[in-house]
PDB file of N, CA and C in Angstrom:
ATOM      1  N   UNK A   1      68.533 122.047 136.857  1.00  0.00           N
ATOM      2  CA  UNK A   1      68.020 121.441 135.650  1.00  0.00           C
ATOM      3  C   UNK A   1      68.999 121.634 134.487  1.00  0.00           C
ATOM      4  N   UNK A   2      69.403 122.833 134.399  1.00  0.00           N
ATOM      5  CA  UNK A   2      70.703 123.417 133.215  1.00  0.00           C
ATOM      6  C   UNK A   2      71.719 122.574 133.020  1.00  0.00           C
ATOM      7  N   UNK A   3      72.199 122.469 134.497  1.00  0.00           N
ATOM      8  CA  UNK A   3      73.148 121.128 135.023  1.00  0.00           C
ATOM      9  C   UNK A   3      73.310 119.996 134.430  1.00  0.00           C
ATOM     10  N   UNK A   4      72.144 118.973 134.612  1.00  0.00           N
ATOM     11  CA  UNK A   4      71.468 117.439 134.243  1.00  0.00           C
ATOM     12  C   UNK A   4      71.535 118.033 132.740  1.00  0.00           C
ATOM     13  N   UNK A   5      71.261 118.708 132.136  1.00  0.00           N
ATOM     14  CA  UNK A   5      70.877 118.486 130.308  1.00  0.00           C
ATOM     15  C   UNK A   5      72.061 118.789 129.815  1.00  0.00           C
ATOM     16  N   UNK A   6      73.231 119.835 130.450  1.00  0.00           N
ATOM     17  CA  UNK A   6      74.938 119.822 129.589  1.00  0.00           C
ATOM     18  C   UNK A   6      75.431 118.544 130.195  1.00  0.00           C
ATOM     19  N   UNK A   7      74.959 117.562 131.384  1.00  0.00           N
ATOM     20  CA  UNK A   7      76.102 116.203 131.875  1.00  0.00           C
ATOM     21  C   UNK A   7      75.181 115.467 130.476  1.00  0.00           C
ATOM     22  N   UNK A   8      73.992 114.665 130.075  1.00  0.00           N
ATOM     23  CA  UNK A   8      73.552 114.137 129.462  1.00  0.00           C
ATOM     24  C   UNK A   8      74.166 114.748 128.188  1.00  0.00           C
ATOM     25  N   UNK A   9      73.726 115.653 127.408  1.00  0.00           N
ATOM     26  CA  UNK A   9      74.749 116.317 126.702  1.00  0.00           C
ATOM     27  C   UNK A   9      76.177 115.496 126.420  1.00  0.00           C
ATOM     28  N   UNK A  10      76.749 116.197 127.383  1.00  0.00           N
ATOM     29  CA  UNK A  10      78.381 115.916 127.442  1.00  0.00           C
ATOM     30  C   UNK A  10      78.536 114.524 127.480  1.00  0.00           C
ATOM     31  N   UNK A  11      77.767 113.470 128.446  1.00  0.00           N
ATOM     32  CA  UNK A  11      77.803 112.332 128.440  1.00  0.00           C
ATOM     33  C   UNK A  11      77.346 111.529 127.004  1.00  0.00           C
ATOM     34  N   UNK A  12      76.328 111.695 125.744  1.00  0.00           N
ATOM     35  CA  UNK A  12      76.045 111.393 124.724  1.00  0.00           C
ATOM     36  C   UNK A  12      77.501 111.858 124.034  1.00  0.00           C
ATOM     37  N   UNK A  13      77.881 112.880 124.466  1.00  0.00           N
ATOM     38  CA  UNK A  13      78.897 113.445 122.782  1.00  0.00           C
ATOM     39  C   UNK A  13      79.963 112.076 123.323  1.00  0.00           C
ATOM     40  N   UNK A  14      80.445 112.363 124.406  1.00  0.00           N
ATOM     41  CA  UNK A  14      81.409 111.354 124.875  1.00  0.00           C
ATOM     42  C   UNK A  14      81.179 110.039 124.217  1.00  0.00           C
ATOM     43  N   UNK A  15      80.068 109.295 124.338  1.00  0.00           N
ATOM     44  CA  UNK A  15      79.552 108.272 123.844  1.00  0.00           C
ATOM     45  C   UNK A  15      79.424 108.071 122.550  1.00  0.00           C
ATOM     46  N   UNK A  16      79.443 108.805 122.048  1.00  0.00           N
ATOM     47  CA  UNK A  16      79.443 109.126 120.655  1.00  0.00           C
ATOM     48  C   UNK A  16      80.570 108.532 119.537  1.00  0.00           C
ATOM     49  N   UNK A  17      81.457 109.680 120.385  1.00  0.00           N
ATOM     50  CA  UNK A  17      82.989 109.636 120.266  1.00  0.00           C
ATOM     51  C   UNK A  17      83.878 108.524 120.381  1.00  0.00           C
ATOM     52  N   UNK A  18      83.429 108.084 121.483  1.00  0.00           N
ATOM     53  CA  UNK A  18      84.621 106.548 122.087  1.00  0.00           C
ATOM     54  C   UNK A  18      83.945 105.703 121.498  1.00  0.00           C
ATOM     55  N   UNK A  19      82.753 105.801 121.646  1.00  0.00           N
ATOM     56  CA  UNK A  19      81.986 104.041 120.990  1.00  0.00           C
ATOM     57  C   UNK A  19      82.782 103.499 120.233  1.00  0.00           C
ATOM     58  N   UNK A  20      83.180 101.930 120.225  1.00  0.00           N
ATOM     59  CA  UNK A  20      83.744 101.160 119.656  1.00  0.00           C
ATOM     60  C   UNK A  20      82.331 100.188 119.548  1.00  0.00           C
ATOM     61  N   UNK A  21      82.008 100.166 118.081  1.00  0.00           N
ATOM     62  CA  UNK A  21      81.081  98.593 117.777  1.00  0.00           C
ATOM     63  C   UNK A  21      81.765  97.268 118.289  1.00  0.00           C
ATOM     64  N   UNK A  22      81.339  96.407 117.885  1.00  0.00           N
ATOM     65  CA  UNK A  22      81.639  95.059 118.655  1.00  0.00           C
ATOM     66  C   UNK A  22      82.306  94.337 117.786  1.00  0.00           C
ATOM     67  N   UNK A  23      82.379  94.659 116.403  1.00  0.00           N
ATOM     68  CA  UNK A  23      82.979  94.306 115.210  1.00  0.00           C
ATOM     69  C   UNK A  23      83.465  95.560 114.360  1.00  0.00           C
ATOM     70  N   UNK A  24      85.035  95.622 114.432  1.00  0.00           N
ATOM     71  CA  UNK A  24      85.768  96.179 113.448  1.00  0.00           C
ATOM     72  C   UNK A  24      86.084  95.688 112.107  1.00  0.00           C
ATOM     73  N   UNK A  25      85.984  96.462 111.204  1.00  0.00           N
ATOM     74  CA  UNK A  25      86.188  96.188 109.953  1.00  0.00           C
ATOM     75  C   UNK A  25      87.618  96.560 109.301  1.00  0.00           C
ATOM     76  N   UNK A  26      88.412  95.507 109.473  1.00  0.00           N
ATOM     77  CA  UNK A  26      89.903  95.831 109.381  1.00  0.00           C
ATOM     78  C   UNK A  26      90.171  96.190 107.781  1.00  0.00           C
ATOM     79  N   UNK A  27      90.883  96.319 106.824  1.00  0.00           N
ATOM     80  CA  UNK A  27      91.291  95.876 105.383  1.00  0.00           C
ATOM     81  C   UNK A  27      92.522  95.205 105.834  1.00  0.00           C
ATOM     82  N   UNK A  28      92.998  94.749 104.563  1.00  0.00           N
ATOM     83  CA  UNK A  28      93.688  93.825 103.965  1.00  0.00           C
ATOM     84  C   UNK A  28      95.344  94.404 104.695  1.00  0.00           C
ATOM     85  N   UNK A  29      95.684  93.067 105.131  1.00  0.00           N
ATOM     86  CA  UNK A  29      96.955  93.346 105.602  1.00  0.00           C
ATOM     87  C   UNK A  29      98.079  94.287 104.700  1.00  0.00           C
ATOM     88  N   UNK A  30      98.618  95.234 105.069  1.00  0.00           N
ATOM     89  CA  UNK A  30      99.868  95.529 104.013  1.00  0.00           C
ATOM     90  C   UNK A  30     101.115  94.601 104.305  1.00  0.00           C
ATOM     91  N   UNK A  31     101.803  94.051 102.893  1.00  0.00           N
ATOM     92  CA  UNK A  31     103.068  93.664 103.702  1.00  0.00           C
ATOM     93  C   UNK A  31     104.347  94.593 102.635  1.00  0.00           C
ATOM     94  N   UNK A  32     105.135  94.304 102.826  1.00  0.00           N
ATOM     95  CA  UNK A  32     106.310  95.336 102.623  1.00  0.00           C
ATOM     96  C   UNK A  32     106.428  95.243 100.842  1.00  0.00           C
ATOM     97  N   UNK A  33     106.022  94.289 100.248  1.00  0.00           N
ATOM     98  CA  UNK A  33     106.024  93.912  98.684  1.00  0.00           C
ATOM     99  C   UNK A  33     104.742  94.525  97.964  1.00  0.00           C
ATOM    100  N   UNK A  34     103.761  94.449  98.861  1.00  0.00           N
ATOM    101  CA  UNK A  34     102.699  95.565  98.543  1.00  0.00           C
ATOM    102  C   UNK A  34     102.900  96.734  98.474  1.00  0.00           C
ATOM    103  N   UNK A  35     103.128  97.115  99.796  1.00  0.00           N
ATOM    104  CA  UNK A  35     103.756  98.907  99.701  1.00  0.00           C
ATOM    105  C   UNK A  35     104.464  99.187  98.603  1.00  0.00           C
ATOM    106  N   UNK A  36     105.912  98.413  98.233  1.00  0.00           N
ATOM    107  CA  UNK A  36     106.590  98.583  97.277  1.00  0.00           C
ATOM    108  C   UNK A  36     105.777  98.763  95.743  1.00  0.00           C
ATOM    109  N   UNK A  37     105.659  97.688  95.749  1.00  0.00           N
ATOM    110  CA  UNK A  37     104.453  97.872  94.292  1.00  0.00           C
ATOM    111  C   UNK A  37     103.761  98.919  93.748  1.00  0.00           C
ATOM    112  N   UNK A  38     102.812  99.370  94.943  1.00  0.00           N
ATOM    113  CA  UNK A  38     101.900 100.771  94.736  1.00  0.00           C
ATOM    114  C   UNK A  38     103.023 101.845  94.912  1.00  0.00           C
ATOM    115  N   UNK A  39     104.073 101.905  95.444  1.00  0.00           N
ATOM    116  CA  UNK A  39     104.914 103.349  95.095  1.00  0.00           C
ATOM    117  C   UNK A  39     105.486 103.179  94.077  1.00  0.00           C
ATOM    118  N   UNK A  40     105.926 101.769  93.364  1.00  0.00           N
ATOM    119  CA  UNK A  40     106.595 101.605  92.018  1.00  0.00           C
ATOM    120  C   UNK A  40     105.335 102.543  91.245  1.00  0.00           C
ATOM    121  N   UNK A  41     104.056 101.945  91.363  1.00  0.00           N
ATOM    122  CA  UNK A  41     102.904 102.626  90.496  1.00  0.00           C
ATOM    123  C   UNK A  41     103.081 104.276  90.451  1.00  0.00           C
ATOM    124  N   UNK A  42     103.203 104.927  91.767  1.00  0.00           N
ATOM    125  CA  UNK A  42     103.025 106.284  91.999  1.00  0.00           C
ATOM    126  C   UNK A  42     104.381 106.998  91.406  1.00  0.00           C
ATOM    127  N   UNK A  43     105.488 106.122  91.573  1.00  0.00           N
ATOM    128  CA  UNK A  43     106.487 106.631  91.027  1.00  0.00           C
ATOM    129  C   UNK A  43     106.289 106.940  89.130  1.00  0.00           C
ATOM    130  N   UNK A  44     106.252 105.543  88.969  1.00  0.00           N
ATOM    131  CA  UNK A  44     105.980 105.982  87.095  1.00  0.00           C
ATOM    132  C   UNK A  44     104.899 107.095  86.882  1.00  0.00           C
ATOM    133  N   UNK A  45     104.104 106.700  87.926  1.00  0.00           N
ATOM    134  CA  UNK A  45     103.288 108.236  87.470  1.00  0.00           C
ATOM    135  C   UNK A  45     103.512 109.411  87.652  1.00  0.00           C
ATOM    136  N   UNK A  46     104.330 109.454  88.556  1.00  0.00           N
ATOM    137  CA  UNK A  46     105.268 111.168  89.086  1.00  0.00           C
ATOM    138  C   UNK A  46     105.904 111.462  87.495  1.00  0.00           C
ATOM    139  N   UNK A  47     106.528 110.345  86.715  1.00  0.00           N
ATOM    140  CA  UNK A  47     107.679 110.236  86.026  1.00  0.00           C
ATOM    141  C   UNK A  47     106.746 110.557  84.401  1.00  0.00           C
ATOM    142  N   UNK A  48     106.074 109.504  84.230  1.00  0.00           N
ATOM    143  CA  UNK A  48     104.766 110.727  83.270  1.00  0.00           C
ATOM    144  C   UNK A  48     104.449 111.772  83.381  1.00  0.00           C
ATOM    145  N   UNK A  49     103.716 112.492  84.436  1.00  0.00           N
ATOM    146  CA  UNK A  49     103.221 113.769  84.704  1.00  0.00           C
ATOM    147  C   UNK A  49     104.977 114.760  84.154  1.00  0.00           C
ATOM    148  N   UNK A  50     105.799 113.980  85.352  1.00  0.00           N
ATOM    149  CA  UNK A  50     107.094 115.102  84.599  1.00  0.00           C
ATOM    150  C   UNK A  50     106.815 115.130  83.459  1.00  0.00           C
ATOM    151  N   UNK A  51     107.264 114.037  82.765  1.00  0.00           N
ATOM    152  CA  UNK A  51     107.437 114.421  81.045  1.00  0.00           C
ATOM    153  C   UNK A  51     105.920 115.086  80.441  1.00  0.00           C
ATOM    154  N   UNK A  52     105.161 114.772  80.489  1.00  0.00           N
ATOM    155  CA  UNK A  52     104.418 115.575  80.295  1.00  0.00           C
ATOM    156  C   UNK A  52     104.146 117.203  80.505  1.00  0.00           C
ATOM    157  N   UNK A  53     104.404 117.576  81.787  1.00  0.00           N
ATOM    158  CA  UNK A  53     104.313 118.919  81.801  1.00  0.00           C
ATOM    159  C   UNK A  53     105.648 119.810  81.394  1.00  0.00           C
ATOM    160  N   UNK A  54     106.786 118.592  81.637  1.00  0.00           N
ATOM    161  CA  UNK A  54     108.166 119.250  80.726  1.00  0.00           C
ATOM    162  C   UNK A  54     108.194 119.514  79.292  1.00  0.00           C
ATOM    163  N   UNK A  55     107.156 118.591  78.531  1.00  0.00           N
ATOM    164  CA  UNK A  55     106.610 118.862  76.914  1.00  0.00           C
ATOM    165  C   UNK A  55     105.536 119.862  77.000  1.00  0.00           C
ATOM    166  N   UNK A  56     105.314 120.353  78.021  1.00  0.00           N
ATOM    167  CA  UNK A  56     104.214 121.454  77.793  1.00  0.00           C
ATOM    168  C   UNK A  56     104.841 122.636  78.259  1.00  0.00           C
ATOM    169  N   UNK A  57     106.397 122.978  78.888  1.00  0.00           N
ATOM    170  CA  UNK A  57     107.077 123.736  79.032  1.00  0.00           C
ATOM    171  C   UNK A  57     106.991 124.454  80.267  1.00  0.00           C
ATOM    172  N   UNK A  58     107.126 123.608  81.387  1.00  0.00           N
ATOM    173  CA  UNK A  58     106.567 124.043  82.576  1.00  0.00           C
ATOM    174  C   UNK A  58     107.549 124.014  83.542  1.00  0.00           C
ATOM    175  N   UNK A  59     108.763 123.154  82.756  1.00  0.00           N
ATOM    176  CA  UNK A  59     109.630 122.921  83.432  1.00  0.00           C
ATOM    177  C   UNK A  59     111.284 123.446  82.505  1.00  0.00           C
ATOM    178  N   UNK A  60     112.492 124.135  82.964  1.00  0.00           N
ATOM    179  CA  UNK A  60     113.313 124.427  82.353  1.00  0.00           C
ATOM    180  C   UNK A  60     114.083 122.923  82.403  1.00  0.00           C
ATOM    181  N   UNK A  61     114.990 122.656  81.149  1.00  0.00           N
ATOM    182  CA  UNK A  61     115.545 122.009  80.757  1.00  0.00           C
ATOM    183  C   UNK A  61     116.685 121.187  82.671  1.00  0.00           C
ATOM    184  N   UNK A  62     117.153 121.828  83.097  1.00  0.00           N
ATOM    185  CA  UNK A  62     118.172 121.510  83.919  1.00  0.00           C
ATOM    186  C   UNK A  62     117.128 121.219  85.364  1.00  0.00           C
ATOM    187  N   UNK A  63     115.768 121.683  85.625  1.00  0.00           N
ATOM    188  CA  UNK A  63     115.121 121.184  86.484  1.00  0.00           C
ATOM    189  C   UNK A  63     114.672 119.921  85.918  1.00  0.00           C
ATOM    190  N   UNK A  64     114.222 119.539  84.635  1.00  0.00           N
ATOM    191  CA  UNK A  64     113.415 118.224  84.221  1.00  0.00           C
ATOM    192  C   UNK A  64     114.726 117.633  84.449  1.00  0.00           C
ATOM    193  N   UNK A  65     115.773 117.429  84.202  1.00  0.00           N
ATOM    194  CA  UNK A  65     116.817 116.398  84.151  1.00  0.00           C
ATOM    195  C   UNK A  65     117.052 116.003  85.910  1.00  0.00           C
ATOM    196  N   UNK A  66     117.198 117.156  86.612  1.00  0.00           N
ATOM    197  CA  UNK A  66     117.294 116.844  87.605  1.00  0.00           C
ATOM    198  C   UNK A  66     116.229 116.052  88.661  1.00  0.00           C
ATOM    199  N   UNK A  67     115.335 116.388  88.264  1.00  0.00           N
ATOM    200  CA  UNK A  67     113.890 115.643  89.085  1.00  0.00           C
ATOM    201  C   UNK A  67     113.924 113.965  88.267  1.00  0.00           C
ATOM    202  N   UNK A  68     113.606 114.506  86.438  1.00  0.00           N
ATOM    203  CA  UNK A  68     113.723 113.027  86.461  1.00  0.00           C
ATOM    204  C   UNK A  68     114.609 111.894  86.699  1.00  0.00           C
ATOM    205  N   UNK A  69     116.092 112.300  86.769  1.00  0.00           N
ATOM    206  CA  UNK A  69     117.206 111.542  87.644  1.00  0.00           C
ATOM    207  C   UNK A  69     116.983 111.331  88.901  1.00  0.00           C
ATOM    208  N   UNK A  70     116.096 112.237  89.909  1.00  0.00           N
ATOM    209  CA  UNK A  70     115.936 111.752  91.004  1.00  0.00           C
ATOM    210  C   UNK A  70     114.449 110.624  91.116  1.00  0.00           C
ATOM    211  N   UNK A  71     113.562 110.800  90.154  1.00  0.00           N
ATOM    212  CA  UNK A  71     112.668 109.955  90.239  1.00  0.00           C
ATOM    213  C   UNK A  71     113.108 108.246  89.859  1.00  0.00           C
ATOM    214  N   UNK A  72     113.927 108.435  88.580  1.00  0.00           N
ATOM    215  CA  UNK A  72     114.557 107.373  88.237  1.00  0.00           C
ATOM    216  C   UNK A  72     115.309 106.375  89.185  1.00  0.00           C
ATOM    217  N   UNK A  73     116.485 107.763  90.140  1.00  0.00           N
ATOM    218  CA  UNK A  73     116.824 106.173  90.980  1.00  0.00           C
ATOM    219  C   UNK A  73     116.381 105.719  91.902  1.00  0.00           C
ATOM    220  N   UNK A  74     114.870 106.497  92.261  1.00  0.00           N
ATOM    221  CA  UNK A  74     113.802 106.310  93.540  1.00  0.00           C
ATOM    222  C   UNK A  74     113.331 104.550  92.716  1.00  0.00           C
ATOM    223  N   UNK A  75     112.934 104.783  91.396  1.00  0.00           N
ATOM    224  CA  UNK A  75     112.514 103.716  90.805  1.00  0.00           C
ATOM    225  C   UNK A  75     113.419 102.225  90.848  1.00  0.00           C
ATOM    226  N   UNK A  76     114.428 103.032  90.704  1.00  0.00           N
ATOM    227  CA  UNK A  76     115.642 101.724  90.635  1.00  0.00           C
ATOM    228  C   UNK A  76     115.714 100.718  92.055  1.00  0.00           C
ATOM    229  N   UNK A  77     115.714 101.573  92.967  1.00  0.00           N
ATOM    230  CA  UNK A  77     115.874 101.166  94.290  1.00  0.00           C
ATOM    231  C   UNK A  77     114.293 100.636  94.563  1.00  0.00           C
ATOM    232  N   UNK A  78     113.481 100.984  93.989  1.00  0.00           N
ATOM    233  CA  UNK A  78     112.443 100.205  94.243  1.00  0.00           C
ATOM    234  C   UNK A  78     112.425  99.063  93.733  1.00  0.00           C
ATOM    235  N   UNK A  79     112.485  98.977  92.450  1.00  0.00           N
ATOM    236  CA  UNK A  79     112.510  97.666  91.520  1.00  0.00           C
ATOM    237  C   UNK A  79     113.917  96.499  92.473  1.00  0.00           C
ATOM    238  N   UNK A  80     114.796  96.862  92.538  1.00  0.00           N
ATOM    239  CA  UNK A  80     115.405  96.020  93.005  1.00  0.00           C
ATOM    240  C   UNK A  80     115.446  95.675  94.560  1.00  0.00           C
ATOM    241  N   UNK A  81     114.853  96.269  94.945  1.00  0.00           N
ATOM    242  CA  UNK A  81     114.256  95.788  96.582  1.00  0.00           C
ATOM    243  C   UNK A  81     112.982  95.078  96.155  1.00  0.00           C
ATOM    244  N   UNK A  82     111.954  95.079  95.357  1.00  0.00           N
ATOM    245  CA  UNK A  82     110.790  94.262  94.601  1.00  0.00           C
ATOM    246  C   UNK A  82     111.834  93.033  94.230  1.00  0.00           C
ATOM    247  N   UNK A  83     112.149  92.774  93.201  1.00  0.00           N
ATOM    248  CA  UNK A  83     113.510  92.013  93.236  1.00  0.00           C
ATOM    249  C   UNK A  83     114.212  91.096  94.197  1.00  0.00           C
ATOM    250  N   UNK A  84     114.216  91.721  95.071  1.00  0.00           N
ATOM    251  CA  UNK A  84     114.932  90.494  95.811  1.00  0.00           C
ATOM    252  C   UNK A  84     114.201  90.260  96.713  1.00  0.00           C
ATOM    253  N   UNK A  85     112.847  90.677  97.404  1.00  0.00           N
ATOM    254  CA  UNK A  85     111.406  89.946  98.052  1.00  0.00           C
ATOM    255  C   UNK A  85     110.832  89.295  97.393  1.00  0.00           C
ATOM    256  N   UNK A  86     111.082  89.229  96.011  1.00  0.00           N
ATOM    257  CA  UNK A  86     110.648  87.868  95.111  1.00  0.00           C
ATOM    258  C   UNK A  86     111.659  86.953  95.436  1.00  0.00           C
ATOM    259  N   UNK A  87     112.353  87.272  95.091  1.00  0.00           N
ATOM    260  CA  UNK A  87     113.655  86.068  94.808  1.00  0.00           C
ATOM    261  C   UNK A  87     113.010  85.239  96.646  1.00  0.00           C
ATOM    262  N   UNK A  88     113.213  86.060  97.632  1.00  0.00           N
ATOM    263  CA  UNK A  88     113.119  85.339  98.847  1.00  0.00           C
ATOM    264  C   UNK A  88     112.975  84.429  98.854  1.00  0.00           C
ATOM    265  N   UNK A  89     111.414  85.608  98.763  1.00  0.00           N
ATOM    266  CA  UNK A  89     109.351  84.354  98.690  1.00  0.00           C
ATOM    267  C   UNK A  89     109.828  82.940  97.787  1.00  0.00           C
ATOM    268  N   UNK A  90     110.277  83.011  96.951  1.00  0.00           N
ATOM    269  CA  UNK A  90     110.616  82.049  95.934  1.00  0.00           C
ATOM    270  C   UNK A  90     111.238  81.330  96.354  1.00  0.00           C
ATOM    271  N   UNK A  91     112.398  81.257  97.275  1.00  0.00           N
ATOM    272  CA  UNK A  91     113.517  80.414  97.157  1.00  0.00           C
ATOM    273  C   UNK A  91     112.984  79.266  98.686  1.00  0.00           C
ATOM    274  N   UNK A  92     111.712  80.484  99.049  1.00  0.00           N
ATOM    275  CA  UNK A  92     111.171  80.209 100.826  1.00  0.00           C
ATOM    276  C   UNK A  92     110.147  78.955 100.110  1.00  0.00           C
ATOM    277  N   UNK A  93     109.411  79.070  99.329  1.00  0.00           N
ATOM    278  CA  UNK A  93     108.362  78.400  98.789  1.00  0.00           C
ATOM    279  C   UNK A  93     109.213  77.223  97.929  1.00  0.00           C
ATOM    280  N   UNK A  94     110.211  77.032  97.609  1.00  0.00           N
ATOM    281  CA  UNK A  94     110.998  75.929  97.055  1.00  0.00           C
ATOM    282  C   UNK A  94     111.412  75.162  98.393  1.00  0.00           C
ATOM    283  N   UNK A  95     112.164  75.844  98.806  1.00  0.00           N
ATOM    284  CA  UNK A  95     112.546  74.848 100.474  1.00  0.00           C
ATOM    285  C   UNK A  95     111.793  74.625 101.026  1.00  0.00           C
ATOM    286  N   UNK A  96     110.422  74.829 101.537  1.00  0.00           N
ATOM    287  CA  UNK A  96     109.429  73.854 101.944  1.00  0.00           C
ATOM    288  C   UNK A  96     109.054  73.209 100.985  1.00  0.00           C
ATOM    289  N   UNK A  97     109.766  73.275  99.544  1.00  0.00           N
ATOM    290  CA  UNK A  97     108.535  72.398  98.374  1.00  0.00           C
ATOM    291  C   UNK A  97     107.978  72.579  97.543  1.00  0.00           C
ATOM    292  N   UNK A  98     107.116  73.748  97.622  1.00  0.00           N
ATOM    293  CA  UNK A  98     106.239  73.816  96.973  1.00  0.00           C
ATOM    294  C   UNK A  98     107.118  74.674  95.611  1.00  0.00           C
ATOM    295  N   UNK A  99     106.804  74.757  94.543  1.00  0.00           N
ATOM    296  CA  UNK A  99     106.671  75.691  93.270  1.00  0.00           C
ATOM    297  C   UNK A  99     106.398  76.636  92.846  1.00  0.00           C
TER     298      UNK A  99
END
């Protein structure tokens, strides 16, 4: 009897676990101009918080320069990879036509 109630048991948790519904609820595709975008966002905000906690003295002079130079050309290289997946899209949406 002990037997039959840990397989039922074990057999529910199992079931539990794997179940796949019959309808998944995906979100919204990412594509590579999206991603970019929201880390442009996360970046300026890394780049506030620095200055901010560097005006509240949290940071010595030669660490803030150095972080924010490295945040800066994280930014740069973002913006201009944003930059030229516009230009693409743009030049892709003119050669079929459209505007």
């Amino acid at each position: 009897m002990i037997w039959l109630i840990c397989a039922l048991v074990t057999a529910s948790v199992l079931l539990y676990v794997f179940y796949l519904p019959g309808k998944l609820q995906l979100g919204p595709e990412k594509t590579r101009l999206g991603y970019l975008r929201e880390r442009r966002e996360a970046v300026y905000e890394n780049l506030r918080d620095l200055n901010f906690e560097y005006k509240a003295g949290k940071f010595p002079d030669a660490d803030y320069q150095s972080m924010k130079l490295s945040l800066e050309e994280e930014a740069a290289g973002i913006l201009a990879e944003i930059a030229r997946l516009e230009e693409a899209a743009r030049l892709h949406r003119i050669g079929r036509g459209a505007v």
